[in-house]
Protein backbone atom coordinates (compact mmCIF):
# COMPACT_ATOMS: atom_id res chain seq x y z
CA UNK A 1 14.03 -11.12 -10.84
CA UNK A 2 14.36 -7.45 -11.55
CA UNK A 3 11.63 -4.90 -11.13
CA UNK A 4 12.03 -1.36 -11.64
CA UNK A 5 9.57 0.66 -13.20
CA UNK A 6 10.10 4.05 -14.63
CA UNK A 7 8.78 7.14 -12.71
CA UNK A 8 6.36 8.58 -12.39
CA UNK A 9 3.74 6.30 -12.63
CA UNK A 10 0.25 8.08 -13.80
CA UNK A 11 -3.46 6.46 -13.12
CA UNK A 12 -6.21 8.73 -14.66
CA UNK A 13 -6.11 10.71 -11.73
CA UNK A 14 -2.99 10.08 -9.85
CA UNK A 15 1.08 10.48 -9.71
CA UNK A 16 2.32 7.98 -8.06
CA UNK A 17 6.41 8.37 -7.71
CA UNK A 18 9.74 7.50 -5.27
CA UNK A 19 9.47 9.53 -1.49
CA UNK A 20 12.12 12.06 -1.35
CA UNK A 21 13.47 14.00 1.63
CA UNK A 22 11.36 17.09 0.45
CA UNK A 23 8.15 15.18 1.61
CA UNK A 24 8.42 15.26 5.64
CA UNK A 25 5.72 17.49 6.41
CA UNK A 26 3.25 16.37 3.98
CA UNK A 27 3.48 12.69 5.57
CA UNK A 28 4.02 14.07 8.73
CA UNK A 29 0.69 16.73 8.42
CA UNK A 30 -1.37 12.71 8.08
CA UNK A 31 0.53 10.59 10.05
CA UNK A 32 0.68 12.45 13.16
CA UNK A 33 -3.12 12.38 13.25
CA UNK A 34 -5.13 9.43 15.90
CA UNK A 35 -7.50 8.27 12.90
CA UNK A 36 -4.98 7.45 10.95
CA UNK A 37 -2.45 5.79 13.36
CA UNK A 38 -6.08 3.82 14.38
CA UNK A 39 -5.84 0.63 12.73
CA UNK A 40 -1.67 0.84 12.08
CA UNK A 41 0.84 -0.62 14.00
CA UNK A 42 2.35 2.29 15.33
CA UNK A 43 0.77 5.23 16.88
CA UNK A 44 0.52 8.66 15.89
CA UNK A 45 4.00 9.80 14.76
CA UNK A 46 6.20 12.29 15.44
CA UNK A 47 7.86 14.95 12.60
CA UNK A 48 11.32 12.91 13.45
CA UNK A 49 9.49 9.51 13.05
CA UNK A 50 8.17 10.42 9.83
CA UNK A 51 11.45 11.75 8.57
CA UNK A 52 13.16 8.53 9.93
CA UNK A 53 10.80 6.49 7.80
CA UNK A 54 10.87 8.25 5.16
CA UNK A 55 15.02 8.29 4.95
CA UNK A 56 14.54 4.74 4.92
CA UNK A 57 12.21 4.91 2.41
CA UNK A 58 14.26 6.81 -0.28
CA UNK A 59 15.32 4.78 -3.10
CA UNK A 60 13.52 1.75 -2.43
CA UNK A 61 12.19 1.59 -6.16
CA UNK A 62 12.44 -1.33 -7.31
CA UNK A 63 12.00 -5.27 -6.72
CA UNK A 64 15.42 -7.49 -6.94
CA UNK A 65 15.37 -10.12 -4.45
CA UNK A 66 12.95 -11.28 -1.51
CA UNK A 67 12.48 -8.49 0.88
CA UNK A 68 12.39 -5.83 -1.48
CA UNK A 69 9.66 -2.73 -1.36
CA UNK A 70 9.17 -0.24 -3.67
CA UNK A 71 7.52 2.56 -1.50
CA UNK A 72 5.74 5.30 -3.18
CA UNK A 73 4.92 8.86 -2.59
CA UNK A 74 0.96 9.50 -4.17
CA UNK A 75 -0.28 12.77 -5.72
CA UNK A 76 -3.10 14.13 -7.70
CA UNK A 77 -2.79 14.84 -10.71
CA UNK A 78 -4.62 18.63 -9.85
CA UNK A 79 -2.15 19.33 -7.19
CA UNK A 80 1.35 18.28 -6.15
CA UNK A 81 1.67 17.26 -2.30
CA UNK A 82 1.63 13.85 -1.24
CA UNK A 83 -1.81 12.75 -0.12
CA UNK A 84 -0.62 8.95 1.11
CA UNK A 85 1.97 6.26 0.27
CA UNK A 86 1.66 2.86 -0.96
CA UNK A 87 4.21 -0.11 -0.74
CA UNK A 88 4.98 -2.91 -2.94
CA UNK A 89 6.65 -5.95 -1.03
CA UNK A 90 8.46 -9.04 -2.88
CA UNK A 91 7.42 -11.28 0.05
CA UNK A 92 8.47 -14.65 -1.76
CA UNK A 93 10.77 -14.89 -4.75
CA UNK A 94 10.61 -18.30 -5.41
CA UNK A 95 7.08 -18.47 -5.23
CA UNK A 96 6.29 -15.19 -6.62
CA UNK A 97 4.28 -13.92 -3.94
CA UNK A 98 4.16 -10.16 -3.39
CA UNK A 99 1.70 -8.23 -0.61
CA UNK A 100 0.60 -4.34 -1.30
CA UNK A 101 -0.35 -1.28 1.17
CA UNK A 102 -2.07 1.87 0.83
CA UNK A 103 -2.12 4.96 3.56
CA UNK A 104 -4.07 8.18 2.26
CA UNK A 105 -4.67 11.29 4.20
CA UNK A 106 -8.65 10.83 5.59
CA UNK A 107 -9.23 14.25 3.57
CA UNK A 108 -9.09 11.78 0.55
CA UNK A 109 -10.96 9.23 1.68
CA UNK A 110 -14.37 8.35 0.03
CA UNK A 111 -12.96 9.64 -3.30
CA UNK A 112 -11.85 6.43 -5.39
CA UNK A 113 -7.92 7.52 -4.56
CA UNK A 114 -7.03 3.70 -2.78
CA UNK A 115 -8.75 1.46 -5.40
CA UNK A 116 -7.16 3.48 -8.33
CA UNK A 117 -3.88 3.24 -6.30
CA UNK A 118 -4.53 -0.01 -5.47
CA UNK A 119 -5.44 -1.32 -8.65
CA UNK A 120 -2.10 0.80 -10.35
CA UNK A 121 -0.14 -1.47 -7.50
CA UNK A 122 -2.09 -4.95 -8.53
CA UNK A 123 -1.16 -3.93 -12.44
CA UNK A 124 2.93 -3.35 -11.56
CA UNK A 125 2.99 -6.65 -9.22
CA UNK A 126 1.53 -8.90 -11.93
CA UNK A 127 2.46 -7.06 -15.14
CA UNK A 128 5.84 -5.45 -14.01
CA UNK A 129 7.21 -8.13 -11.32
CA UNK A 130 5.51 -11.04 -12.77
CA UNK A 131 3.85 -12.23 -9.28
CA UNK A 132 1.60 -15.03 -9.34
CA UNK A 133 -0.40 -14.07 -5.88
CA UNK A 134 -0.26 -10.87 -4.46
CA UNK A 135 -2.47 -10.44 -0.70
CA UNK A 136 -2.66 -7.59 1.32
CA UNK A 137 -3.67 -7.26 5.31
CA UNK A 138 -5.47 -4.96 7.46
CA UNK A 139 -7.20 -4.54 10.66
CA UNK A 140 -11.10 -6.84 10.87
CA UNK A 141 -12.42 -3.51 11.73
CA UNK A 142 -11.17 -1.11 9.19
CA UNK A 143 -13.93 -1.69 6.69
CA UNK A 144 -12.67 0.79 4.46
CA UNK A 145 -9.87 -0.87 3.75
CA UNK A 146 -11.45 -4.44 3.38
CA UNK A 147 -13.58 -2.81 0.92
CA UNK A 148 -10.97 -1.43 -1.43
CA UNK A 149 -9.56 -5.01 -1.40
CA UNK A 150 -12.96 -6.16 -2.20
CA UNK A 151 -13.35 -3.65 -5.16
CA UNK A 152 -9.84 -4.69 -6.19
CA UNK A 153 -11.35 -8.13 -7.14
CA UNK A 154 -9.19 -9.34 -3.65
CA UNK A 155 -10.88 -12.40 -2.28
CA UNK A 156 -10.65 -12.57 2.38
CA UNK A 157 -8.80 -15.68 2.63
CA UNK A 158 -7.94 -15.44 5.99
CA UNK A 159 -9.31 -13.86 9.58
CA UNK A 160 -6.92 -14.19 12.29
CA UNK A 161 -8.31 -13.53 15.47
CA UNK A 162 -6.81 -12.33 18.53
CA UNK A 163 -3.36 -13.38 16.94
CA UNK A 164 -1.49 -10.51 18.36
CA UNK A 165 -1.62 -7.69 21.22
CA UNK A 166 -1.37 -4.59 19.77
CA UNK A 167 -1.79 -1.12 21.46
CA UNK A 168 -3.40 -2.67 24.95
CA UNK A 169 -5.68 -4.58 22.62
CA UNK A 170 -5.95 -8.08 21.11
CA UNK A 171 -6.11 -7.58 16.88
CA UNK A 172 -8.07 -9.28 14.60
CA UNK A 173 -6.61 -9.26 10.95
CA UNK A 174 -8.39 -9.76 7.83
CA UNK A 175 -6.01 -11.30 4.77
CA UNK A 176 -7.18 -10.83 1.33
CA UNK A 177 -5.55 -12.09 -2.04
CA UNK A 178 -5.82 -12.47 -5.91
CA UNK A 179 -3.88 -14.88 -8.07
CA UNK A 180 -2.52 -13.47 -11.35
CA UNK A 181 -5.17 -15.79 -13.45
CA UNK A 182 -7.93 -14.28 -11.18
CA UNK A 183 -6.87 -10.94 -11.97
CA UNK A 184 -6.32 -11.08 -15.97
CA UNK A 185 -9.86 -12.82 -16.27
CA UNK A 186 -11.49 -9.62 -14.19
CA UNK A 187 -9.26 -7.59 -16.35
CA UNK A 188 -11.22 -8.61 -19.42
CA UNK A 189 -14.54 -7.67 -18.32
């Protein structure tokens, strides 16, 4: 398998395209903040984190074999400047299983940005990569984001509770998922 769109990708309101070096302090002006470390792995980061990550993040584009991300860089279409990132993962090759992520800067929250993204991330995985299920995870008690995976036409499959000790606290994770089928048939309506 060999996935590797062209750049950059355009929703009616968004650029989505690869991170380059150039983009530090516009990931580093949201990921240093508390609310959006809050329901992330890792805490708050630092302006070398960030340009760790996103080093790492350069030129993963496309989807060859299992393991694979494509990470992108998103921007509106008004403005240039990242306003949040989004990841594409080829989780299982064999059985075509793929899982997505979404990060925006809270000054773009409420707006419609992660479900356009989102749905722009659904449309490469099953067009693009030819996935047959693609899921995606967050925290039980980030309801924002459980809501864009709602509005996505993603279905909770899974609560894990307690299943890991995260930050001094025990995490509960909600899994949600689509199969291709599911997500042509909402296509046509």
């Amino acid at each position: 398998m060999v996935y590797a769109p062209r750049y950059p990708i355009e929703t009616d309101r968004l650029r989505l395209r690869p991170f380059t070096r150039g983009d530090v302090d516009a990931v580093f002006a949201y990921r240093q903040r508390a609310d959006v470390a809050r329901y992330l792995s890792d805490g708050p980061m630092t302006r070398e984190s960030v340009a760790e990550a996103l080093q790492m993040r350069v030129g993963q584009e496309a989807l060859r074999v299992e393991g694979d991300k494509i990470f992108l860089a998103v921007e509106t279409k008004e403005r240039s400047g990242v306003i949040g990132e989004l990841s594409l993962i080829l989780r299982d090759e064999a059985g075509r299983q793929g899982e997505i992520g979404y990060i925006l800067d809270p000054g773009y929250h409420g707006q419609g940005y992660a479900t356009e993204a989102g749905a722009k991330l659904l449309e490469m995985g099953f067009d693009g990569a030819g996935l047959h299920r693609i899921y995606a995870r967050c925290a039980a008690a980030n309801h924002a984001s459980w809501r864009v995976m709602e509005r996505l036409g993603m279905r909770r499959e899974a609560h894990f509770r307690e299943h890991a000790f995260v930050k001094g606290a025990w995490d509960e994770e909600f899994v949600y998922a689509v199969l291709e089928d599911e997500w042509r048939t909402a296509e046509r309506r």
